[in-house]
N, C-alpha and C. Protein backbone atom coordinates (compact mmCIF):
# COMPACT_ATOMS: atom_id res chain seq x y z
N UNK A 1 -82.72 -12.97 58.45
CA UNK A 1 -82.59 -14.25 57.79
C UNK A 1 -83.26 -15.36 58.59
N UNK A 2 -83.63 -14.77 59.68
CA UNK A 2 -84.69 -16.03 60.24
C UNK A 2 -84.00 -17.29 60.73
N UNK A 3 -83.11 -16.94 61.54
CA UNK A 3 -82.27 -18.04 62.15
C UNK A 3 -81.54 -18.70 60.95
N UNK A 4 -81.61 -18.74 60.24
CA UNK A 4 -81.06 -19.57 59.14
C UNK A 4 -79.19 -19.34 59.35
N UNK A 5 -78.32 -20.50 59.28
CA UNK A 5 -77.33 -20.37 58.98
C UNK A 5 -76.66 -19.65 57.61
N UNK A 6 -76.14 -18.88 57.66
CA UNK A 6 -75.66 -18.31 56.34
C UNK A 6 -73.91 -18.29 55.78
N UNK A 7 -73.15 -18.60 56.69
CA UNK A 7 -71.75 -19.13 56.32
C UNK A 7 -71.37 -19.95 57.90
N UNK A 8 -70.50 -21.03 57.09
CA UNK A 8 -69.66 -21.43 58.19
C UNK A 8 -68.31 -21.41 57.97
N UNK A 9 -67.43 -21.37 59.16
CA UNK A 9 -65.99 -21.54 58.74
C UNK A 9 -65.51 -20.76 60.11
N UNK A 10 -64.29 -21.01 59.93
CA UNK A 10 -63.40 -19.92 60.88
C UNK A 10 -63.45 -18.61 60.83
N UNK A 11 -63.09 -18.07 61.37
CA UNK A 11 -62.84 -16.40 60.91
C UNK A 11 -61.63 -16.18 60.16
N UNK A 12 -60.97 -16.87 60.25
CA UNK A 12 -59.90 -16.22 58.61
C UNK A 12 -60.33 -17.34 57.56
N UNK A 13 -61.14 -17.96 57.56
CA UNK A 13 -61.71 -18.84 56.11
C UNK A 13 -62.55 -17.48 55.74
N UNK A 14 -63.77 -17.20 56.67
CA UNK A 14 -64.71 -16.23 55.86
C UNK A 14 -64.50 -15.39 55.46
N UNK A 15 -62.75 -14.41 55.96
CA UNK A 15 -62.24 -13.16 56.02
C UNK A 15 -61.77 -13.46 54.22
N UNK A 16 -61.14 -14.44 54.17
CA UNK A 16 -60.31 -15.14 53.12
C UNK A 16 -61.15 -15.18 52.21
N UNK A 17 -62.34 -15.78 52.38
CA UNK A 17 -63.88 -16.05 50.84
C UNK A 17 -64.52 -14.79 50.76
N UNK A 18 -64.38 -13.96 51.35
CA UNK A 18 -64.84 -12.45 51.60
C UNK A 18 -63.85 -12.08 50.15
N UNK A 19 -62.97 -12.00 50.92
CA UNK A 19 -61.52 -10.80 49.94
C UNK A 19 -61.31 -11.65 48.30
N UNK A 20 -62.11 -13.20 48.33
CA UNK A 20 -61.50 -13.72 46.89
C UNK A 20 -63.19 -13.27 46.40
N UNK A 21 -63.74 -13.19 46.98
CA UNK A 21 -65.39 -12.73 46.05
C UNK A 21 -65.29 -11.61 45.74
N UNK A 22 -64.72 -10.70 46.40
CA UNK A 22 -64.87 -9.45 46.23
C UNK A 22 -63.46 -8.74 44.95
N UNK A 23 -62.30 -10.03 44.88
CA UNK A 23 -61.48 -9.70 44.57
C UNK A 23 -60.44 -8.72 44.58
N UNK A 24 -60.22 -8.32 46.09
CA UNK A 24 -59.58 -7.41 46.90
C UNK A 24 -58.12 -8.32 46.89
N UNK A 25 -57.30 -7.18 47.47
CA UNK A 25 -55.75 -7.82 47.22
C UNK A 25 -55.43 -6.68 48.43
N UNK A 26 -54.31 -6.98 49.23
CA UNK A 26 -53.80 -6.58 50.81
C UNK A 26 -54.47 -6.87 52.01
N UNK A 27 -54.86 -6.45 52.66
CA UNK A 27 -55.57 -6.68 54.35
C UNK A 27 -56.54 -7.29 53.77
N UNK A 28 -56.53 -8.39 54.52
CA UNK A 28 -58.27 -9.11 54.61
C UNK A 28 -59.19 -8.22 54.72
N UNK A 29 -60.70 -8.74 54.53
CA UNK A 29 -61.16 -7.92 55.02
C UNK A 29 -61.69 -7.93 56.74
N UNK A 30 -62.75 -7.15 57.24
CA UNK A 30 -62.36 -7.45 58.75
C UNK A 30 -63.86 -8.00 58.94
N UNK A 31 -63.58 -8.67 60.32
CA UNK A 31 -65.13 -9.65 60.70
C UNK A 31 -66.52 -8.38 60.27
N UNK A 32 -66.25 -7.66 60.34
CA UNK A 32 -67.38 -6.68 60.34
C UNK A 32 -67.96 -6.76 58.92
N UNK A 33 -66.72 -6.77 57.94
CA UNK A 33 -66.70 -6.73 57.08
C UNK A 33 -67.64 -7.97 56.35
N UNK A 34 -67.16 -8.99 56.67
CA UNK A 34 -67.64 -10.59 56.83
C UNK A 34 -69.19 -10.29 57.43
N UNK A 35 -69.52 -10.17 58.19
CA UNK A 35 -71.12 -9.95 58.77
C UNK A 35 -71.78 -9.21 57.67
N UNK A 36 -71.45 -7.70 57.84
CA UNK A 36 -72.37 -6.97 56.40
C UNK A 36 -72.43 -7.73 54.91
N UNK A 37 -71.50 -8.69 54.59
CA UNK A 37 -71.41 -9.43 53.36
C UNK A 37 -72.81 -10.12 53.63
N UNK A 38 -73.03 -10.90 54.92
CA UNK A 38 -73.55 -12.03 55.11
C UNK A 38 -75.06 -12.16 55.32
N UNK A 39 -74.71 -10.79 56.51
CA UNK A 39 -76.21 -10.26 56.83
C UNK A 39 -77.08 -9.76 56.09
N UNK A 40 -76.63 -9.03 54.70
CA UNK A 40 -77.00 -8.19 53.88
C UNK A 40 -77.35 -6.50 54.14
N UNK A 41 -77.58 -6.03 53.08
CA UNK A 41 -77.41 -4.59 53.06
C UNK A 41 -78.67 -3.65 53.98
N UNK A 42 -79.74 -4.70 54.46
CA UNK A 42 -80.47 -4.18 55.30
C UNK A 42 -80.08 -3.60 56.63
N UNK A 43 -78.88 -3.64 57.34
CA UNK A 43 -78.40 -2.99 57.84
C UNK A 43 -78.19 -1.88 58.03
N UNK A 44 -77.95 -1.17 56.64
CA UNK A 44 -77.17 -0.07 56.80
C UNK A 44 -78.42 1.15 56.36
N UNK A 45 -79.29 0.63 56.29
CA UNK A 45 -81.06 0.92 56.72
C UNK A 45 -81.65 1.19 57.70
N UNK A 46 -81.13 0.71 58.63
CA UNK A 46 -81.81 0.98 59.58
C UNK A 46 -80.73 1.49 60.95
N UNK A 47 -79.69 2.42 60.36
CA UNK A 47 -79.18 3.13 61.57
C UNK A 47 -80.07 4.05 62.06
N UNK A 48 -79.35 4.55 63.13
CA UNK A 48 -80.20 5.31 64.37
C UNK A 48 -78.90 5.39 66.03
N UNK A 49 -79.57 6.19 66.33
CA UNK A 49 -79.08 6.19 67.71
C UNK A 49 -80.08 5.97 68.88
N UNK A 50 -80.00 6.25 70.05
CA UNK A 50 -81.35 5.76 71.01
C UNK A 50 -82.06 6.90 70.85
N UNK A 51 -81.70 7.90 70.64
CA UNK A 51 -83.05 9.32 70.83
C UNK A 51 -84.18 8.96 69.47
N UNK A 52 -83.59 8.54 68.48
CA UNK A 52 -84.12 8.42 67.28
C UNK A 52 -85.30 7.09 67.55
N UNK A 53 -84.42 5.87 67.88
CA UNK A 53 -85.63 4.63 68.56
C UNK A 53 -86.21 5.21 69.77
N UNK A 54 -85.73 5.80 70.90
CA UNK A 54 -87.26 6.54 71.55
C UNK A 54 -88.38 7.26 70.83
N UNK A 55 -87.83 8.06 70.28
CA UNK A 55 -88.62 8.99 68.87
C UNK A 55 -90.14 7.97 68.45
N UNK A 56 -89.51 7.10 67.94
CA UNK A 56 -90.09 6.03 66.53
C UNK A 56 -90.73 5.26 67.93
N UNK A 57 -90.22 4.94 68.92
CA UNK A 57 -91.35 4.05 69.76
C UNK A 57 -92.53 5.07 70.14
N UNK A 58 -92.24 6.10 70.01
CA UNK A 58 -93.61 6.71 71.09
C UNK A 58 -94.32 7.40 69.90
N UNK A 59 -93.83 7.63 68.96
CA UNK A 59 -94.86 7.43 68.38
C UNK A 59 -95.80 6.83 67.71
N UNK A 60 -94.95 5.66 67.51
CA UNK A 60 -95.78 4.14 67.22
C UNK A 60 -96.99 3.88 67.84
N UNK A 61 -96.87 4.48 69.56
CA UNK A 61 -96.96 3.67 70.43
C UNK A 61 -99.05 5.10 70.44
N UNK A 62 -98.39 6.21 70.39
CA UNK A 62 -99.57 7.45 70.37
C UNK A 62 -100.41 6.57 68.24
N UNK A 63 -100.01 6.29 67.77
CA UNK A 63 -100.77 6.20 66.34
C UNK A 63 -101.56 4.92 66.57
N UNK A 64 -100.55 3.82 67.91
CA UNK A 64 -101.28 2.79 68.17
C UNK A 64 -100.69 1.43 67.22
């Protein structure tokens, strides 16, 4: 998002506008929860562990 601000508030305001958008009822939802809302779904795109980003750097790095 390019530095851009994308929510403000406390952490139980955003937990709170999280669970009424989503229209959930019991446990808030959790900060994590709040970030993936915020950050968007590109996240969950680009898992990996470090063997996988060593992987993808060297060969970046041999194609140039």
């Amino acid at each position: 998002h390019h530095g851009r601000v994308r929510a403000l508030g406390t952490p139980e305001e955003l937990r709170s506008g999280l669970a009424q958008r989503l229209g959930t009822e019991g446990p808030l939802p959790t900060l994590e929860d709040v970030f993936r809302d915020v950050a968007g779904s590109g996240l969950d795109d680009q898992s990996g562990d470090f063997r996988d980003v060593r992987s993808t750097r060297r060969t970046a790095s041999r194609v140039g």
